[in-house]
PDB file of N, CA and C in Angstrom:
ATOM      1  N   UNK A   1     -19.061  -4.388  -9.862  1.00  0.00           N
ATOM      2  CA  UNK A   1     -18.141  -5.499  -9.666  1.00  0.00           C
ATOM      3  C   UNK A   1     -17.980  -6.196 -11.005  1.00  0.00           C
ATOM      4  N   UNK A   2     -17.124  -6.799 -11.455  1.00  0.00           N
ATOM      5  CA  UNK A   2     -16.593  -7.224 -12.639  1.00  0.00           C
ATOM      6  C   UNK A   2     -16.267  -8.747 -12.357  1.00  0.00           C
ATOM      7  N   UNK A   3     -16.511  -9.400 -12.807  1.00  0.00           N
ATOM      8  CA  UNK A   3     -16.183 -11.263 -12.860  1.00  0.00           C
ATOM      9  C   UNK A   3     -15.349 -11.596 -14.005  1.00  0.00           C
ATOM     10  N   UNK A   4     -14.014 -11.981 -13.293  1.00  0.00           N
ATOM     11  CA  UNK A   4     -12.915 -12.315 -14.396  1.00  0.00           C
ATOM     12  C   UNK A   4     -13.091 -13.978 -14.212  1.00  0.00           C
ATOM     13  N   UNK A   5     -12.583 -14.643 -14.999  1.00  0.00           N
ATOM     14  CA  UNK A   5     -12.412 -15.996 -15.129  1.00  0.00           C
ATOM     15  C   UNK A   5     -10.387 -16.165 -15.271  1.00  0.00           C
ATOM     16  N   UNK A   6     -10.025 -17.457 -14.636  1.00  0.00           N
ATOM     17  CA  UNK A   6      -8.620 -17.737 -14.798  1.00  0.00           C
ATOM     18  C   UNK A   6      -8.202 -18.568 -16.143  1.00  0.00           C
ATOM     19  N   UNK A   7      -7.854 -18.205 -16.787  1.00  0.00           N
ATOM     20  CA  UNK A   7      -7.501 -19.170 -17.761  1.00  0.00           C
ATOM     21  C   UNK A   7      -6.821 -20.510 -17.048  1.00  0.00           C
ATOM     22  N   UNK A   8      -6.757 -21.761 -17.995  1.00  0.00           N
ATOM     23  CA  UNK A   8      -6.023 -22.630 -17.630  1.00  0.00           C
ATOM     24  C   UNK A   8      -4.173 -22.490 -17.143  1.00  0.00           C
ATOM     25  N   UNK A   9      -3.809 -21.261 -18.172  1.00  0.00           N
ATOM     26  CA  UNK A   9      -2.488 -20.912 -17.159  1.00  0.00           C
ATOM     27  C   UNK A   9      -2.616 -19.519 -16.640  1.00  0.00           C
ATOM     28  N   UNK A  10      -3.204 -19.645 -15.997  1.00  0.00           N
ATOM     29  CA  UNK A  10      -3.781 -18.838 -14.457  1.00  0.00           C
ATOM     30  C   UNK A  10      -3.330 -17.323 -14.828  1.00  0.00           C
ATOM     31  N   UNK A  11      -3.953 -16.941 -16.289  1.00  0.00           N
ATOM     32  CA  UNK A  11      -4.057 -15.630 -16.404  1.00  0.00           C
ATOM     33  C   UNK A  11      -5.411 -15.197 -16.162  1.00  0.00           C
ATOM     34  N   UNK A  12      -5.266 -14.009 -16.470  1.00  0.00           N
ATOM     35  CA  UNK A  12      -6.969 -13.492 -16.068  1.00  0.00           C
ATOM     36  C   UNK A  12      -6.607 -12.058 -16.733  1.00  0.00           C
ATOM     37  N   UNK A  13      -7.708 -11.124 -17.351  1.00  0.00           N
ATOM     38  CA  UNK A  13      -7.532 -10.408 -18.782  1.00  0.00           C
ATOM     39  C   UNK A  13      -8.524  -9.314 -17.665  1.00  0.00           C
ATOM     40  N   UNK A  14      -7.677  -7.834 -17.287  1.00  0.00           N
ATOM     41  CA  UNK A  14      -8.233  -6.800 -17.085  1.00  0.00           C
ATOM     42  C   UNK A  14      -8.836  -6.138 -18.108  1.00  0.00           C
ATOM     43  N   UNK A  15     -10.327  -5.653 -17.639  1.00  0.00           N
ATOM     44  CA  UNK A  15     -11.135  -5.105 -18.317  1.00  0.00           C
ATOM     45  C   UNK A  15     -10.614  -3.751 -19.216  1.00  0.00           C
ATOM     46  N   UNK A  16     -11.113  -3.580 -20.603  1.00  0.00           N
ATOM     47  CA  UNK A  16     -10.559  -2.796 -21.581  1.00  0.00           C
ATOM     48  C   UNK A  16     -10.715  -1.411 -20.620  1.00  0.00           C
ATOM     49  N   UNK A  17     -11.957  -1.098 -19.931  1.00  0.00           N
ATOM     50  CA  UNK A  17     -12.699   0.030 -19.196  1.00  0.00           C
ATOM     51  C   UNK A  17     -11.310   0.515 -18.120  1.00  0.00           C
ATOM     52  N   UNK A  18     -11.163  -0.544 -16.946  1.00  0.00           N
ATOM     53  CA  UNK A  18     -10.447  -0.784 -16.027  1.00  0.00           C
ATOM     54  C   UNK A  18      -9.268  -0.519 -16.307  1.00  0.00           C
ATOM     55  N   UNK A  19      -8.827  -0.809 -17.737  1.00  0.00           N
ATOM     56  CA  UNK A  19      -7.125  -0.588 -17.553  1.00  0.00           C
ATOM     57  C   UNK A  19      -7.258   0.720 -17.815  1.00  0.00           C
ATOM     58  N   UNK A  20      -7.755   1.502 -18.958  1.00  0.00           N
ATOM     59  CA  UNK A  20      -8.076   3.155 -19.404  1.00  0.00           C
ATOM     60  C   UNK A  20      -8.375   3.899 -17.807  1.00  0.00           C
ATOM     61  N   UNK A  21      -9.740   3.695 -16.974  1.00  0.00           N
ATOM     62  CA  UNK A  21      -9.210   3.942 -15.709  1.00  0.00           C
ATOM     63  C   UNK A  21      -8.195   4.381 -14.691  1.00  0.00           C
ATOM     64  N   UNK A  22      -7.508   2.779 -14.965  1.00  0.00           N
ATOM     65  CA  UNK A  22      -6.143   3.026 -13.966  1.00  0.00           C
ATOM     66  C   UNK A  22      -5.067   3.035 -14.709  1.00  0.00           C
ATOM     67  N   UNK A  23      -5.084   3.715 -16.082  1.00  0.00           N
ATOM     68  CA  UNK A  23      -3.515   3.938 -16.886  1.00  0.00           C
ATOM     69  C   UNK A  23      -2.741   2.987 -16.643  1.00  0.00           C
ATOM     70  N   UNK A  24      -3.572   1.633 -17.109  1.00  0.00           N
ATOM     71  CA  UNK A  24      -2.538   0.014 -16.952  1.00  0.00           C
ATOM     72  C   UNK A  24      -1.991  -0.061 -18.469  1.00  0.00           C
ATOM     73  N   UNK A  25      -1.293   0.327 -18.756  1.00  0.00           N
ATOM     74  CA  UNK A  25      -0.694  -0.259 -20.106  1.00  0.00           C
ATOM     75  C   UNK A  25       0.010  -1.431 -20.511  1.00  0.00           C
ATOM     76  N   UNK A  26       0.459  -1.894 -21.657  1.00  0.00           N
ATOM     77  CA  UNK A  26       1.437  -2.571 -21.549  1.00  0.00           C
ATOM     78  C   UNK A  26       3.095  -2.556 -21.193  1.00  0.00           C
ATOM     79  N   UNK A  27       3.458  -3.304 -20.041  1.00  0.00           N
ATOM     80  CA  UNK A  27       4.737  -3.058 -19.972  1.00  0.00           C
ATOM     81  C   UNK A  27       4.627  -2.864 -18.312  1.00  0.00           C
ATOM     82  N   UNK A  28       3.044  -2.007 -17.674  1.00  0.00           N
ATOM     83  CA  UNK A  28       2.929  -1.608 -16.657  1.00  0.00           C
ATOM     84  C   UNK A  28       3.181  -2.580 -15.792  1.00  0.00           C
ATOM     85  N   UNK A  29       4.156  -2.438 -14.636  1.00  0.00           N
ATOM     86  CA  UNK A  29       4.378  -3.489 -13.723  1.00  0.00           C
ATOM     87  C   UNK A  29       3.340  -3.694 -12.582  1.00  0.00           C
ATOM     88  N   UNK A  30       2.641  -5.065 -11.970  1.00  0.00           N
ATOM     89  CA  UNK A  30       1.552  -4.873 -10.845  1.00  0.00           C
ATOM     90  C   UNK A  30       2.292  -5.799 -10.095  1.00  0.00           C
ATOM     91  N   UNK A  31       1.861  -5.672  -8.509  1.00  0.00           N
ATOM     92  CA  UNK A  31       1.781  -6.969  -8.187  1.00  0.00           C
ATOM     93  C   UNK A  31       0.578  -7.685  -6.740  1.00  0.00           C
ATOM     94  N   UNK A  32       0.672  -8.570  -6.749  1.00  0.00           N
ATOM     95  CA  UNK A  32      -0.832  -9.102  -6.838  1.00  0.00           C
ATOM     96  C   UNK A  32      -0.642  -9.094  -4.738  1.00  0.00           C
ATOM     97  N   UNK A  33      -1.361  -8.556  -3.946  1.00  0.00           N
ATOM     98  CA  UNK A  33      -1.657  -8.502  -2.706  1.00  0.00           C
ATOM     99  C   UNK A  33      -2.734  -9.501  -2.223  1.00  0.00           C
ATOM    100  N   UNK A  34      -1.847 -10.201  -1.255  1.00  0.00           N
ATOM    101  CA  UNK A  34      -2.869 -11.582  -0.346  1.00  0.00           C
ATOM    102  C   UNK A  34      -3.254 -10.199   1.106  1.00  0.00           C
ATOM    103  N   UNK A  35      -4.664 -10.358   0.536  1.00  0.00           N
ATOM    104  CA  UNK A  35      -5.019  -9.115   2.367  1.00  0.00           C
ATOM    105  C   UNK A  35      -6.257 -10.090   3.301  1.00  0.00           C
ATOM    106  N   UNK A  36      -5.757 -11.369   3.543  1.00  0.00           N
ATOM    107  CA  UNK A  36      -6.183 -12.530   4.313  1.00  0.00           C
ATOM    108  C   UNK A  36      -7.356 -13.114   3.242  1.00  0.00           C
ATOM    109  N   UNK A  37      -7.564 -13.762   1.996  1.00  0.00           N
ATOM    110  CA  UNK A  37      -8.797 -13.776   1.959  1.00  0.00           C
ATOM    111  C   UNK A  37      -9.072 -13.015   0.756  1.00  0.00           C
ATOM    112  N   UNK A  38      -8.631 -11.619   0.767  1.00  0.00           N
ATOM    113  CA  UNK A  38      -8.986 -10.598  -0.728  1.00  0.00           C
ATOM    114  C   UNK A  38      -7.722 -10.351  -1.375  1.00  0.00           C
ATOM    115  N   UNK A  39      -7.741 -10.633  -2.330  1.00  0.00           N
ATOM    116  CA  UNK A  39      -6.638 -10.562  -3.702  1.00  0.00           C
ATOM    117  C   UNK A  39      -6.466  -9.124  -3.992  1.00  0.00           C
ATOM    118  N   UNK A  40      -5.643  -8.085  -3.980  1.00  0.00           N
ATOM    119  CA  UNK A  40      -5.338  -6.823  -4.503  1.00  0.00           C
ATOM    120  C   UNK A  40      -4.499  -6.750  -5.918  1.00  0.00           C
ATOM    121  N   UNK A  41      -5.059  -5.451  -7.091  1.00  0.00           N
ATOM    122  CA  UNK A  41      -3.848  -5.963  -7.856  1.00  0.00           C
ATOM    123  C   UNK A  41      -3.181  -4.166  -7.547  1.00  0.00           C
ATOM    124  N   UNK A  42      -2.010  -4.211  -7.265  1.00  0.00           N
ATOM    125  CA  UNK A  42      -1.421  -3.065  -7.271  1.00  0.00           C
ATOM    126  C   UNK A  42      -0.283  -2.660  -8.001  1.00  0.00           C
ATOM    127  N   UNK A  43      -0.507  -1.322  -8.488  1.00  0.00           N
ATOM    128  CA  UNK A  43       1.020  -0.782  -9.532  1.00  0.00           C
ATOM    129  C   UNK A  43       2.057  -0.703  -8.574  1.00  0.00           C
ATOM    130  N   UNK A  44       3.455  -1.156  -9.469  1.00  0.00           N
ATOM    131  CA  UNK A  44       4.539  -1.066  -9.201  1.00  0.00           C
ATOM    132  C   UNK A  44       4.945   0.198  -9.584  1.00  0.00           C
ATOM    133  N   UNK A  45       5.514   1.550  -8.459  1.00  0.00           N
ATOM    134  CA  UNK A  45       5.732   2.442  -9.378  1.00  0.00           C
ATOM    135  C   UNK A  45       7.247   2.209  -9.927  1.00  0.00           C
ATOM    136  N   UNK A  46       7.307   3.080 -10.999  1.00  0.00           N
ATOM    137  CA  UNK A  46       8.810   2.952 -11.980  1.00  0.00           C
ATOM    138  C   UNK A  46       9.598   3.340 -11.313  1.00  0.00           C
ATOM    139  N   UNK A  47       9.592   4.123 -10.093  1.00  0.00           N
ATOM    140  CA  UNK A  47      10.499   4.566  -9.502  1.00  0.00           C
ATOM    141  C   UNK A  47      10.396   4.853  -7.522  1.00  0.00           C
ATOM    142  N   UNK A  48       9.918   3.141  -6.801  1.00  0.00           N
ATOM    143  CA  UNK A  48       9.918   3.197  -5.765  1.00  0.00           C
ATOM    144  C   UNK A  48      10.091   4.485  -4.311  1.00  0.00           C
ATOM    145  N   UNK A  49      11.383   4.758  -4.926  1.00  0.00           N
ATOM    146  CA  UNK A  49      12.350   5.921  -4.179  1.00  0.00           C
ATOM    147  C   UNK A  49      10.831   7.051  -4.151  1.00  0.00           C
ATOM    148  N   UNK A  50      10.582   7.354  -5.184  1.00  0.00           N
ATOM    149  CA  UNK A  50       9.833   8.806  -5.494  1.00  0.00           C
ATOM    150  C   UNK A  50       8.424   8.212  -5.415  1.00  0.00           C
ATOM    151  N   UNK A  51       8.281   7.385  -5.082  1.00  0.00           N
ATOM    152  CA  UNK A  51       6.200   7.095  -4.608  1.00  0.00           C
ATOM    153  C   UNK A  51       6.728   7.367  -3.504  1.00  0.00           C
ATOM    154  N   UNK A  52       7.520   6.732  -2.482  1.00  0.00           N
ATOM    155  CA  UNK A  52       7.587   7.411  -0.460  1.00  0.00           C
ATOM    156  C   UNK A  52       8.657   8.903  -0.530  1.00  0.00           C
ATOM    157  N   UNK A  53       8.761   9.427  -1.349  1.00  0.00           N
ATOM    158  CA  UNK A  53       9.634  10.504  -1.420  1.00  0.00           C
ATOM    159  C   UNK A  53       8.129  11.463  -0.848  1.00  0.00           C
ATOM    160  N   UNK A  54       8.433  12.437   0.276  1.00  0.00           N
ATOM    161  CA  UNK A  54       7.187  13.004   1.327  1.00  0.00           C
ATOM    162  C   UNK A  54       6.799  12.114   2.242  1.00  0.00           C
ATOM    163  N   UNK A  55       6.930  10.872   2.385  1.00  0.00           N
ATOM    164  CA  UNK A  55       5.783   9.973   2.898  1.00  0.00           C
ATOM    165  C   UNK A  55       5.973   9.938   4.787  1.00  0.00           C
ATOM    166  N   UNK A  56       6.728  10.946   4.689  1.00  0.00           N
ATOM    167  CA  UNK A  56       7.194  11.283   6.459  1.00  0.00           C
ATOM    168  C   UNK A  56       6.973  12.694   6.797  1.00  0.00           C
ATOM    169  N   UNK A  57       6.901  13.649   5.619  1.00  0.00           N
ATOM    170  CA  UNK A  57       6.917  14.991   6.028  1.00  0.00           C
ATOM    171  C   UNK A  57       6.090  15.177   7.022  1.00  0.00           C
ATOM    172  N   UNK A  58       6.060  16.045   7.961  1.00  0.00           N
ATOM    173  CA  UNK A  58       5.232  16.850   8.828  1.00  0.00           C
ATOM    174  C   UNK A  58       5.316  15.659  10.102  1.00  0.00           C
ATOM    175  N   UNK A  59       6.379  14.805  10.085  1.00  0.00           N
ATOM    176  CA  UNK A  59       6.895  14.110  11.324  1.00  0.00           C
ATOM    177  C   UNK A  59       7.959  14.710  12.021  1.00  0.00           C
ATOM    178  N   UNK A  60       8.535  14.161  13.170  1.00  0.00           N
ATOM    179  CA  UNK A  60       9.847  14.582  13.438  1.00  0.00           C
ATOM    180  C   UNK A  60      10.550  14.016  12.795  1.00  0.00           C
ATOM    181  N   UNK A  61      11.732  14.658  12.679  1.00  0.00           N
ATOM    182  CA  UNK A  61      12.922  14.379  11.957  1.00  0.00           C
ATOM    183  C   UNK A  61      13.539  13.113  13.104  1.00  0.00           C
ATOM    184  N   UNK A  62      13.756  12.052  11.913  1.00  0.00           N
ATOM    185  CA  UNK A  62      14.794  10.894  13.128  1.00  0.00           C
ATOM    186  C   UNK A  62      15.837  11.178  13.257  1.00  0.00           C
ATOM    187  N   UNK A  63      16.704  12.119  12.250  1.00  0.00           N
ATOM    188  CA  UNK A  63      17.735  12.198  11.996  1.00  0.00           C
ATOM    189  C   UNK A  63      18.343  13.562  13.036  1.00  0.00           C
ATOM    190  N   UNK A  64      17.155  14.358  13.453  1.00  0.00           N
ATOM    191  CA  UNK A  64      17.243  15.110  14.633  1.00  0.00           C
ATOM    192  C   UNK A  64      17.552  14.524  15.864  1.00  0.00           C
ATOM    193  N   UNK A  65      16.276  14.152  15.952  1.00  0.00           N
ATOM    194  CA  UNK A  65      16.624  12.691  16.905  1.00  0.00           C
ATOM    195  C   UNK A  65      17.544  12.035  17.456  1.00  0.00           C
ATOM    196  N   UNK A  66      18.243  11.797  16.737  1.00  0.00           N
ATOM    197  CA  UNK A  66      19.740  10.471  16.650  1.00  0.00           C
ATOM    198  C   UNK A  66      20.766  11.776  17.254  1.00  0.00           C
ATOM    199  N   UNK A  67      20.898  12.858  16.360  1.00  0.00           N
ATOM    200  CA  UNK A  67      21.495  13.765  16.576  1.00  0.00           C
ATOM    201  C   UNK A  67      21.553  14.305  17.827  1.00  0.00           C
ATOM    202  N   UNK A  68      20.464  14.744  18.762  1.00  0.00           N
ATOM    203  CA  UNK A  68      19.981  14.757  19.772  1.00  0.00           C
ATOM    204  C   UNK A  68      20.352  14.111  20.974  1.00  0.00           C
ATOM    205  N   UNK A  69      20.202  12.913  20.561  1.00  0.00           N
ATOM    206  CA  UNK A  69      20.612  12.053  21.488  1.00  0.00           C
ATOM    207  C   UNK A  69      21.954  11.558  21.539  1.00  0.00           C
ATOM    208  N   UNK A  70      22.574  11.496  20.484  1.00  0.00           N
ATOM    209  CA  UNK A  70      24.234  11.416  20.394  1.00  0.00           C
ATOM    210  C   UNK A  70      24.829  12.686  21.256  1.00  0.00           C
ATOM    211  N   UNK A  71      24.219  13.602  21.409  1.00  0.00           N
ATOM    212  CA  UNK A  71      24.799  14.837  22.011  1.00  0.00           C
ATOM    213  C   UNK A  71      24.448  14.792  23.689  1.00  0.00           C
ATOM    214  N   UNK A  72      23.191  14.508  24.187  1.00  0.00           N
ATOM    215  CA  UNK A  72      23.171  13.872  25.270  1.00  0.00           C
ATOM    216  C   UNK A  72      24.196  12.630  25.957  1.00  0.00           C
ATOM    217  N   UNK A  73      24.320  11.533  25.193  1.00  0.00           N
ATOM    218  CA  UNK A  73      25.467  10.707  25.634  1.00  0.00           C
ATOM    219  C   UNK A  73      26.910  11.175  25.315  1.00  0.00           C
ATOM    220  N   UNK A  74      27.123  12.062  24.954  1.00  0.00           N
ATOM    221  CA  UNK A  74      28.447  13.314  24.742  1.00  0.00           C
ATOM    222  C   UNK A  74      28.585  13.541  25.937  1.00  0.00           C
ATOM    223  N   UNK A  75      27.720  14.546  26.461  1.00  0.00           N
ATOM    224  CA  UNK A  75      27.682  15.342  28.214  1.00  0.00           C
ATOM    225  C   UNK A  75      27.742  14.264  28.921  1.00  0.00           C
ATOM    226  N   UNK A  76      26.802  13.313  28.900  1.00  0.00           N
ATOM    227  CA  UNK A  76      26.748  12.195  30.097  1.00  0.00           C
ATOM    228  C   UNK A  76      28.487  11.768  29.963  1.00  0.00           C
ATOM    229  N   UNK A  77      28.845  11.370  28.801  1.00  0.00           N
ATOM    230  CA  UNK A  77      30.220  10.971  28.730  1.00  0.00           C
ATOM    231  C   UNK A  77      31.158  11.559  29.369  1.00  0.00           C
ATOM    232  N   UNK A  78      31.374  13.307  29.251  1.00  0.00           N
ATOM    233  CA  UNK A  78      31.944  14.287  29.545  1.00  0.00           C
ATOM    234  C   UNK A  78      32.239  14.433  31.035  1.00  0.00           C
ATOM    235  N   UNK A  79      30.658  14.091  31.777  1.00  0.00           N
ATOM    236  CA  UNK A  79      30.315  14.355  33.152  1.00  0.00           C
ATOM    237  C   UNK A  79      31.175  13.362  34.352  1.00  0.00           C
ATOM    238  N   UNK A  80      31.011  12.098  33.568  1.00  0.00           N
ATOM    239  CA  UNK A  80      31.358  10.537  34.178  1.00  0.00           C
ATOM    240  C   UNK A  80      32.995  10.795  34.032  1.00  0.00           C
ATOM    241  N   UNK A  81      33.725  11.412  32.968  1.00  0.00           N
ATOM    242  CA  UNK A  81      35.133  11.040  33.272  1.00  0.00           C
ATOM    243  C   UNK A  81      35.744  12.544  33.917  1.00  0.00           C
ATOM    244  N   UNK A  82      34.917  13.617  34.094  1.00  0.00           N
ATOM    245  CA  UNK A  82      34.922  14.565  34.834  1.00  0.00           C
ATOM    246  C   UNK A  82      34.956  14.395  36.584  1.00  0.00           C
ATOM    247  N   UNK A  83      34.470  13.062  36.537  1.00  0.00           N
ATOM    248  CA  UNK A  83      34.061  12.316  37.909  1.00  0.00           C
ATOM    249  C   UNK A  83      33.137  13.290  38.802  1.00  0.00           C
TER     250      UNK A  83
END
């Protein structure tokens, strides 16, 4: 565990160890997580889209789904003015 102190304008200086670690450089974007109680600091990735790009695979498809079911209320549609 590591003990940072806040400066008077409420910076606080990641460890030389810690940033080499987690490839924090300068420029690297974080941002700081309230998890009730515990402070998180987490990377911003550079490119949102492509950190959840997979982050559903091996689910069903919603887009099946929707599809699916648009085709069901088709027939039901079909059936009702078929009387």
């Amino acid at each position: 565990m590591t003990t940072l102190t806040i400066s008077t304008k409420g910076w606080v200086v990641i460890p030389a160890d810690l940033r080499r670690k987690y490839n924090l450089t300068p420029g690297t974007r974080v941002t700081i997580v309230d998890y009730g109680g515990v402070l998180s600091i987490v990377r911003v990735p550079k490119d949102p889209g492509e950190a959840w790009q997979g982050f559903l695979t091996g689910r069903p498809s919603l887009t099946e789904a929707l599809l699916e079911e648009r085709r069901k209320d088709r027939e039901r549609e079909a059936r009702e003015i078929a009387g």
